[in-house]
PDB file of N, CA and C in Angstrom:
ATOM      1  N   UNK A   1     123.491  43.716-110.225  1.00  0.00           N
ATOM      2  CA  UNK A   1     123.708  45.152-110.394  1.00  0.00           C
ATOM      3  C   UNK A   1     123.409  45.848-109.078  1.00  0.00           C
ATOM      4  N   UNK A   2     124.483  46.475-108.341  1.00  0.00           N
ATOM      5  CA  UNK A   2     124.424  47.524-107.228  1.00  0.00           C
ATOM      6  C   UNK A   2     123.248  48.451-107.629  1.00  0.00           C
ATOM      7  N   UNK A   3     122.404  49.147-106.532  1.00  0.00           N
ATOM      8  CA  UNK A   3     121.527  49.935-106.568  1.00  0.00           C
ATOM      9  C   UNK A   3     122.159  51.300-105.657  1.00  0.00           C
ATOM     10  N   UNK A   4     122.103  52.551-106.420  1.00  0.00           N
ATOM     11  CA  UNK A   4     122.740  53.443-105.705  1.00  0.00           C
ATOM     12  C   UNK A   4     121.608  54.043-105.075  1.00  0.00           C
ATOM     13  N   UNK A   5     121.635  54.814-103.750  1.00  0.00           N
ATOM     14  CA  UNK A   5     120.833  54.915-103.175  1.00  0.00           C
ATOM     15  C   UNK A   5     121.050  56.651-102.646  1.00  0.00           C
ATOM     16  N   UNK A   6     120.049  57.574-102.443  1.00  0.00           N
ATOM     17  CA  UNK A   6     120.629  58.893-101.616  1.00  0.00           C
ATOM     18  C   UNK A   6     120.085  58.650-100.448  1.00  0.00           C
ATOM     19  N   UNK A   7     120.810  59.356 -99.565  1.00  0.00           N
ATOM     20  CA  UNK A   7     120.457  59.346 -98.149  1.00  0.00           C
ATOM     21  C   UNK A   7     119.498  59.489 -97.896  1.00  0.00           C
ATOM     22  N   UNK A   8     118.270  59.364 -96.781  1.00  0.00           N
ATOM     23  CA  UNK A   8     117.056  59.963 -96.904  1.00  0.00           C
ATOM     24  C   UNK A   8     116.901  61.575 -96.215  1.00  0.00           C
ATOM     25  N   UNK A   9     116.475  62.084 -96.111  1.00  0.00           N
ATOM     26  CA  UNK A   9     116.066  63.110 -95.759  1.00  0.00           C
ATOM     27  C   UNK A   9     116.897  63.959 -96.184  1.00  0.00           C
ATOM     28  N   UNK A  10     117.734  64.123 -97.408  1.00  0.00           N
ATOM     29  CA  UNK A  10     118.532  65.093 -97.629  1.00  0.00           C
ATOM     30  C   UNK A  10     117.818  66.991 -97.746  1.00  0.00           C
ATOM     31  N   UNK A  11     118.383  67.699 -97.823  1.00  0.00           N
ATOM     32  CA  UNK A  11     118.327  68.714 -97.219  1.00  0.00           C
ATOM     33  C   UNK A  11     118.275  69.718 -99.025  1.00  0.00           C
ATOM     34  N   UNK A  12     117.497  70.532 -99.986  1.00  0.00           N
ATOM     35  CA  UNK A  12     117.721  70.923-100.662  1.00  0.00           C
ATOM     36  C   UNK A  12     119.150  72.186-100.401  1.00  0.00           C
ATOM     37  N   UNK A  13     119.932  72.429-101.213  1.00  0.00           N
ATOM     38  CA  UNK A  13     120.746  73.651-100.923  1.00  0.00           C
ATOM     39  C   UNK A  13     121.630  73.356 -99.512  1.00  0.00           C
ATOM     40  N   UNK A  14     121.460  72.353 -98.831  1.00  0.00           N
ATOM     41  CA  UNK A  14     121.865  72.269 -97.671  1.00  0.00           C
ATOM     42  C   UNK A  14     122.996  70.713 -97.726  1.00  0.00           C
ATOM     43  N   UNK A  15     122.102  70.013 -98.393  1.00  0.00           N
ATOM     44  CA  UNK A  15     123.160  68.994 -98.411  1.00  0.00           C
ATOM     45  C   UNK A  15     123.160  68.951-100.191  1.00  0.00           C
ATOM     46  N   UNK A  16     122.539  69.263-101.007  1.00  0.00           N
ATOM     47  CA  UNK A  16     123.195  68.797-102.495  1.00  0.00           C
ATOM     48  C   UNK A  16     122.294  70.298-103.115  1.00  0.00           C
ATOM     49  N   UNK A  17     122.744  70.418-104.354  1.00  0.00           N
ATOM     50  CA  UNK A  17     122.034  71.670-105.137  1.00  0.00           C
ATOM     51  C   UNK A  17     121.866  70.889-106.562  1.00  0.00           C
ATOM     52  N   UNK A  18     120.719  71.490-107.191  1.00  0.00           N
ATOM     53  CA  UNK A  18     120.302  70.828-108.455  1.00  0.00           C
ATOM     54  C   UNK A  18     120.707  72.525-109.128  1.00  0.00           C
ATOM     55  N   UNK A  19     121.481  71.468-110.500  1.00  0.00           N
ATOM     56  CA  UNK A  19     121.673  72.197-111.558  1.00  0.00           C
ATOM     57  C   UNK A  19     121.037  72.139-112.951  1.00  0.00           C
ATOM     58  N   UNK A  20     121.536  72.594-113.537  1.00  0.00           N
ATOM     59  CA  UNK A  20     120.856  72.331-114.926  1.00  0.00           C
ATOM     60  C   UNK A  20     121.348  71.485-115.430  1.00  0.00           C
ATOM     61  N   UNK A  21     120.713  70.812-116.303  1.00  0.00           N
ATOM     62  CA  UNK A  21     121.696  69.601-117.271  1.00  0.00           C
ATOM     63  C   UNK A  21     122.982  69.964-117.827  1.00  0.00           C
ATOM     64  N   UNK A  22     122.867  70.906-118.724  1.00  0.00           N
ATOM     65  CA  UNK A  22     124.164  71.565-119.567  1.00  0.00           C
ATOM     66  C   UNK A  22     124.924  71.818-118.450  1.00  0.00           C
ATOM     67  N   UNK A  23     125.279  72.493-117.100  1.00  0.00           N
ATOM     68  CA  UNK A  23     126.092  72.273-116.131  1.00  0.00           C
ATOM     69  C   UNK A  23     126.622  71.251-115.228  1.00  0.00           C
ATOM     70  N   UNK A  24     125.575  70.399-115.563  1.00  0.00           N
ATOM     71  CA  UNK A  24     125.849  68.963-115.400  1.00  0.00           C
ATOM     72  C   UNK A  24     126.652  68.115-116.087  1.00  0.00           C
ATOM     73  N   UNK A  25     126.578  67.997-117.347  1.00  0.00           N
ATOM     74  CA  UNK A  25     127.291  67.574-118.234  1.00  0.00           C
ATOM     75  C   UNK A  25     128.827  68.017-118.420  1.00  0.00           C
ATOM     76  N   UNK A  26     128.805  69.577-118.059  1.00  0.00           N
ATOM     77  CA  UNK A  26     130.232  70.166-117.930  1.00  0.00           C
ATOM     78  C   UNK A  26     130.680  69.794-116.819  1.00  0.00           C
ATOM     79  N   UNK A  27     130.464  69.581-115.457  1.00  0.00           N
ATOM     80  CA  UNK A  27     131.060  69.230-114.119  1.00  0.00           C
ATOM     81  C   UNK A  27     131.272  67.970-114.862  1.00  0.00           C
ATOM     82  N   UNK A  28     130.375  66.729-115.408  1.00  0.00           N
ATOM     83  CA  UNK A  28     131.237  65.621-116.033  1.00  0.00           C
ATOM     84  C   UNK A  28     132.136  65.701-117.022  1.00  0.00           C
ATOM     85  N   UNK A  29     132.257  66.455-117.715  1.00  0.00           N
ATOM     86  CA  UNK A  29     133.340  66.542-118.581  1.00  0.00           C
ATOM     87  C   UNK A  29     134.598  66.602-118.108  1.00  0.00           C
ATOM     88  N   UNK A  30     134.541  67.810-116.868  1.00  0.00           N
ATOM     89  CA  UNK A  30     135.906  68.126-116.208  1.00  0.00           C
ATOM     90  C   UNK A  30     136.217  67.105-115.276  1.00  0.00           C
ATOM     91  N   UNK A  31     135.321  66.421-114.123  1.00  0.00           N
ATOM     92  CA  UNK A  31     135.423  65.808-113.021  1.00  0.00           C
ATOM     93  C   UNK A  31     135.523  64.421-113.409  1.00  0.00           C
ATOM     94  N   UNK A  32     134.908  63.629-114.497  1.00  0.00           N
ATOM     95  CA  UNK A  32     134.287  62.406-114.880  1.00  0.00           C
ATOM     96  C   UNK A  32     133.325  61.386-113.601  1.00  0.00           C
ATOM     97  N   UNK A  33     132.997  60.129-113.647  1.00  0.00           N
ATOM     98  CA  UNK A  33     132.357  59.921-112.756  1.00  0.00           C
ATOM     99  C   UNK A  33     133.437  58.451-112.344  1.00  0.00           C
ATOM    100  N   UNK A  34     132.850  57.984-111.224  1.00  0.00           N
ATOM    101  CA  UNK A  34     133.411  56.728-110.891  1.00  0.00           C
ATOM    102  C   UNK A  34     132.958  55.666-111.386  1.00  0.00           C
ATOM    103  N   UNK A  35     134.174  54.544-111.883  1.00  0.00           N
ATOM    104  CA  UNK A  35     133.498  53.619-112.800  1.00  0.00           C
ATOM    105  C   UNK A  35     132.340  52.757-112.293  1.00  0.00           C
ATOM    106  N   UNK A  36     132.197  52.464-113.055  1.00  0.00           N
ATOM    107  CA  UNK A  36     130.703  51.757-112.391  1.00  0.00           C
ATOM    108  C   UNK A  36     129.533  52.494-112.363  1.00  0.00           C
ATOM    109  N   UNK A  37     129.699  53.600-111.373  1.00  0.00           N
ATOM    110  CA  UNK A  37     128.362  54.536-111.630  1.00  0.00           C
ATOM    111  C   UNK A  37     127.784  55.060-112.008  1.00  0.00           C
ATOM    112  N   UNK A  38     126.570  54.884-111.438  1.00  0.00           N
ATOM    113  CA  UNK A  38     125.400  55.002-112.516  1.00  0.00           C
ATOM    114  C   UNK A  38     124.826  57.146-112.256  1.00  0.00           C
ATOM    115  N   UNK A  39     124.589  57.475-113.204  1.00  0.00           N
ATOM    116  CA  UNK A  39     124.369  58.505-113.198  1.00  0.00           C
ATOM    117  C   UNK A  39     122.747  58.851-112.312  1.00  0.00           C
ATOM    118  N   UNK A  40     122.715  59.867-111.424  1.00  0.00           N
ATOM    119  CA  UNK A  40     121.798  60.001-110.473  1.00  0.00           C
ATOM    120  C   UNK A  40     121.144  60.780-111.366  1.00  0.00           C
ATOM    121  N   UNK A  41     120.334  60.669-112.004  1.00  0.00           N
ATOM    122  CA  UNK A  41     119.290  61.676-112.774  1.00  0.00           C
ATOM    123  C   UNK A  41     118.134  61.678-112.185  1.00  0.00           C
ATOM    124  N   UNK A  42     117.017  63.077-112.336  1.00  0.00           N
ATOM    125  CA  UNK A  42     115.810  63.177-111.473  1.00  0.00           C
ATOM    126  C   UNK A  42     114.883  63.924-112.564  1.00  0.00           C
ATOM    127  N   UNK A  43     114.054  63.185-112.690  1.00  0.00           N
ATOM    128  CA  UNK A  43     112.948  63.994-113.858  1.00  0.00           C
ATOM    129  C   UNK A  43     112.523  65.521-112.762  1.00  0.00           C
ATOM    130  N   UNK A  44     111.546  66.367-113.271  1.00  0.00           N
ATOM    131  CA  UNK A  44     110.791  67.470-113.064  1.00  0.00           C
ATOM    132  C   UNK A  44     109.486  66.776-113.438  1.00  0.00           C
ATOM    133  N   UNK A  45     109.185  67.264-112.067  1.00  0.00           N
ATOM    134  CA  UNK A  45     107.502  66.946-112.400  1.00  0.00           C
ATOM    135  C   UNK A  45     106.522  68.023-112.193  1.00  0.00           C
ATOM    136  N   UNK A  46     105.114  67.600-112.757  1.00  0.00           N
ATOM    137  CA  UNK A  46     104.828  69.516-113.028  1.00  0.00           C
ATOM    138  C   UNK A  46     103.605  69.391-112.407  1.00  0.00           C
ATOM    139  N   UNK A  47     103.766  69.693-111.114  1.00  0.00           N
ATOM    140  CA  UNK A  47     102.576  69.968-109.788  1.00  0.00           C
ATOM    141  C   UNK A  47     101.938  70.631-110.071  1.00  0.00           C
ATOM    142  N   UNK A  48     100.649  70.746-109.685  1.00  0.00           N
ATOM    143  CA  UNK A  48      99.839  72.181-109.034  1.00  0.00           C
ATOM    144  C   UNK A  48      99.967  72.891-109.213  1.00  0.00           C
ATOM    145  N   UNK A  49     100.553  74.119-109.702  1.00  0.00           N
ATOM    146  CA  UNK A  49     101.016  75.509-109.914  1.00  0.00           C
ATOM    147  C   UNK A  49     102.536  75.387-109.668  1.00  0.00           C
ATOM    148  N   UNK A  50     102.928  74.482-109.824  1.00  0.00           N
ATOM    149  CA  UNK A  50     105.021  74.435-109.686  1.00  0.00           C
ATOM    150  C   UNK A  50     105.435  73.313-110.300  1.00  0.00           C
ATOM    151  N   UNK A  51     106.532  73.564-110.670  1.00  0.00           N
ATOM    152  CA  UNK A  51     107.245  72.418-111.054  1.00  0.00           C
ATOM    153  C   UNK A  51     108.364  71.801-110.261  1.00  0.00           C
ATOM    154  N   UNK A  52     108.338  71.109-110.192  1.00  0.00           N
ATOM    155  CA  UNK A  52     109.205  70.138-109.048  1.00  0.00           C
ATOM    156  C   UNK A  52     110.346  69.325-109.838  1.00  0.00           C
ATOM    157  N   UNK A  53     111.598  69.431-108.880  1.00  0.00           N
ATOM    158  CA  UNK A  53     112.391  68.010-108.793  1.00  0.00           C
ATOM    159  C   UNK A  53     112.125  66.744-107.931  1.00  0.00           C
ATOM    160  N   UNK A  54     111.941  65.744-108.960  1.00  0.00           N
ATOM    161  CA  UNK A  54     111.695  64.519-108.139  1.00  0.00           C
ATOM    162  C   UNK A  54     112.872  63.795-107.309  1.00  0.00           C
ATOM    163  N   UNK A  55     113.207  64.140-106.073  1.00  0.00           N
ATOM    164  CA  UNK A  55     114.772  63.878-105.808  1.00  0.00           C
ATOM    165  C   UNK A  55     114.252  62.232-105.380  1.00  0.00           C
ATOM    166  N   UNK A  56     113.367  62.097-104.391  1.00  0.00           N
ATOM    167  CA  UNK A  56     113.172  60.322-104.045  1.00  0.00           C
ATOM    168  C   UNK A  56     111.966  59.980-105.109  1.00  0.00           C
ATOM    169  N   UNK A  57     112.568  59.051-105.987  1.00  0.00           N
ATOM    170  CA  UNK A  57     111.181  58.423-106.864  1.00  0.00           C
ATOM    171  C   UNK A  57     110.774  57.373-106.169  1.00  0.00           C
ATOM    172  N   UNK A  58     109.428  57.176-106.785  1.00  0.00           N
ATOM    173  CA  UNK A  58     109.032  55.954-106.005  1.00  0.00           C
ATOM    174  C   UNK A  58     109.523  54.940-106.303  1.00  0.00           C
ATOM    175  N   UNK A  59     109.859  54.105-105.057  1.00  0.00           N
ATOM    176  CA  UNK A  59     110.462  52.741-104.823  1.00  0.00           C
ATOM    177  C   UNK A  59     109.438  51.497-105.119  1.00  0.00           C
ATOM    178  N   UNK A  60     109.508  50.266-105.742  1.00  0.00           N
ATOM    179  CA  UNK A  60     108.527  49.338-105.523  1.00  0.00           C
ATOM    180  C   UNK A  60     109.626  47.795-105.201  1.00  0.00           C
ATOM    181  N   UNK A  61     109.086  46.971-104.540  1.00  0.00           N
ATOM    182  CA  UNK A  61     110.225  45.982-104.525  1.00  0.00           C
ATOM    183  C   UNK A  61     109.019  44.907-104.832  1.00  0.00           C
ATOM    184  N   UNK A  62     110.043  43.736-105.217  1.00  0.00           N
ATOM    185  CA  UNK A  62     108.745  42.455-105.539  1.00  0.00           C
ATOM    186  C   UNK A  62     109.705  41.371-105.295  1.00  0.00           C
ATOM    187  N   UNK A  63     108.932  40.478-105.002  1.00  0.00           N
ATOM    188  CA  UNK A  63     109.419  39.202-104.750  1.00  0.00           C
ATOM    189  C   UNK A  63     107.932  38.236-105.228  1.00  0.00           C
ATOM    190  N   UNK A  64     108.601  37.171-104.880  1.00  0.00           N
ATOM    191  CA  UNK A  64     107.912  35.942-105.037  1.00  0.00           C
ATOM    192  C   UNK A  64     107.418  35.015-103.376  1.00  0.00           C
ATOM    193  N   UNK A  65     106.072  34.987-103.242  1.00  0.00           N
ATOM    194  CA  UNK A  65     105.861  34.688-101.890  1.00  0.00           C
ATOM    195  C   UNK A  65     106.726  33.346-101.516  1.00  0.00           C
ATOM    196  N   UNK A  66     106.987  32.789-102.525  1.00  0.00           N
ATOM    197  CA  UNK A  66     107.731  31.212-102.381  1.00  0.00           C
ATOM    198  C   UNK A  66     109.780  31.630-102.010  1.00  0.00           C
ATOM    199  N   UNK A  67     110.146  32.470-102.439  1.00  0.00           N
ATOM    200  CA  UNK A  67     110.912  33.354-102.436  1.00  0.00           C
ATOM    201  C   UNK A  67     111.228  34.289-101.932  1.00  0.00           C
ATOM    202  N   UNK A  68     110.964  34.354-100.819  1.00  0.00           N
ATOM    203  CA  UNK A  68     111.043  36.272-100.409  1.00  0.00           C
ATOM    204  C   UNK A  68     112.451  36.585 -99.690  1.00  0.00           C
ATOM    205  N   UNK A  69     113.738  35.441-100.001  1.00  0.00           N
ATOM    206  CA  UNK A  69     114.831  36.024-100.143  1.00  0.00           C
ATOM    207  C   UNK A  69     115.374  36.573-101.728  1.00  0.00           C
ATOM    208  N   UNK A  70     114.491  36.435-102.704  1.00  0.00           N
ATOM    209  CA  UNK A  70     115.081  36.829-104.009  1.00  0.00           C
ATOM    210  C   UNK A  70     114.103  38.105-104.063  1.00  0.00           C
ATOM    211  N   UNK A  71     114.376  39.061-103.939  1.00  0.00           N
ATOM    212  CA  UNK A  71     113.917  40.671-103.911  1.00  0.00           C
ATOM    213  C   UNK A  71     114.734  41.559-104.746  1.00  0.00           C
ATOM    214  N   UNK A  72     113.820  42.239-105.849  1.00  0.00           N
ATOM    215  CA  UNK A  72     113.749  43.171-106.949  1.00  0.00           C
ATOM    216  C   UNK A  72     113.282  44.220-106.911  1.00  0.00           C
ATOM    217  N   UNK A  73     114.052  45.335-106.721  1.00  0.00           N
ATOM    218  CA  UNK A  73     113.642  46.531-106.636  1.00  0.00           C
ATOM    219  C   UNK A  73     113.324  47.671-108.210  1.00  0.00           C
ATOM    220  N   UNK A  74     112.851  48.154-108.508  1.00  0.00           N
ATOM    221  CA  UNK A  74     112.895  49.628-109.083  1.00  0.00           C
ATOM    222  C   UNK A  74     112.153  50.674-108.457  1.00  0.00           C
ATOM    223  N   UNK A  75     112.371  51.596-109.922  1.00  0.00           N
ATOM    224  CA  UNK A  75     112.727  53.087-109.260  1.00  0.00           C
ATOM    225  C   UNK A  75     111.754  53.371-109.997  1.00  0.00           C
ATOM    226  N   UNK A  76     110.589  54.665-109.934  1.00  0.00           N
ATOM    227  CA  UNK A  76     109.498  55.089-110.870  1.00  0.00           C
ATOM    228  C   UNK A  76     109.348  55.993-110.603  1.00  0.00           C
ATOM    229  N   UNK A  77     109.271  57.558-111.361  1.00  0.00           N
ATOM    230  CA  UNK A  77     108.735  58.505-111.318  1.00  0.00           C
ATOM    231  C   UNK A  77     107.101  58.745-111.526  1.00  0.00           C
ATOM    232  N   UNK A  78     106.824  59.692-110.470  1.00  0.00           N
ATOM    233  CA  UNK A  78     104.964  59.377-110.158  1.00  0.00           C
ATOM    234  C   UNK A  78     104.197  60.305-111.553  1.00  0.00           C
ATOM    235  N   UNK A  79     105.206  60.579-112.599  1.00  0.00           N
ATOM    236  CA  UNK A  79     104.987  60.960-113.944  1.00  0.00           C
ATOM    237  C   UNK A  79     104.792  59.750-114.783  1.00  0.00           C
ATOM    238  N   UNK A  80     105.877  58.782-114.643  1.00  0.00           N
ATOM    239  CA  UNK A  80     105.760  57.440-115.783  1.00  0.00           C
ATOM    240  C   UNK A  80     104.476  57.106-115.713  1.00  0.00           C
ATOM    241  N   UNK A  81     104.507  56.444-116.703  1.00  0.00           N
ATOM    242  CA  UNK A  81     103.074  55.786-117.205  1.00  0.00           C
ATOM    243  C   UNK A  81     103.274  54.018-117.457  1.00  0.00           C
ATOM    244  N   UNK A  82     102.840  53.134-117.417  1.00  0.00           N
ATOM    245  CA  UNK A  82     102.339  51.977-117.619  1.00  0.00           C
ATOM    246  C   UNK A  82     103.481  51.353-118.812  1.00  0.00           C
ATOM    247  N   UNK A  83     103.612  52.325-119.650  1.00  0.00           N
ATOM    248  CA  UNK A  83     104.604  52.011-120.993  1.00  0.00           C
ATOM    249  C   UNK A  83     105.470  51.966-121.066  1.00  0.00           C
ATOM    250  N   UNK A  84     106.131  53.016-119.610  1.00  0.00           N
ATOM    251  CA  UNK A  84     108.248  53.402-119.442  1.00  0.00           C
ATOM    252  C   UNK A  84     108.068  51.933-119.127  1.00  0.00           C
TER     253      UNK A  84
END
């Protein structure tokens, strides 16, 4: 399975804009997506006195020291818990 990736340092309002879901869902209705892909979704996470979009979640990769050409990545929001 391909891992889709965003650029790094993207730019809020400058290079992409976050919408709401329900406007989200309508740009897919009209536009659809490309097969294969996987939908870029980003939880809200609820800081300090703000609430945030999590645009880069945390990355973890693992391998096997006997192995360290077979490498496994995921993706984790610094909200999940132990159970997702």
């Amino acid at each position: 399975l391909d891992s889709y990736h965003l650029k790094e340092r993207l730019v809020e309002n400058e290079d992409f804009m976050l919408v709401p879901a329900e406007a989200w869902h309508k740009l897919l209705l009209w536009y659809g997506m490309t097969d294969g892909q996987p939908a870029l979704e980003r939880k809200v996470v609820d800081l300090p006195s703000t609430l945030k979009v999590e645009v880069y979640p945390v990355e973890i990769f693992l391998c096997l020291h006997s192995n360290m050409e077979n490498v496994i990545s995921a993706q984790f929001s610094r909200t999940d818990s132990i159970c997702e």
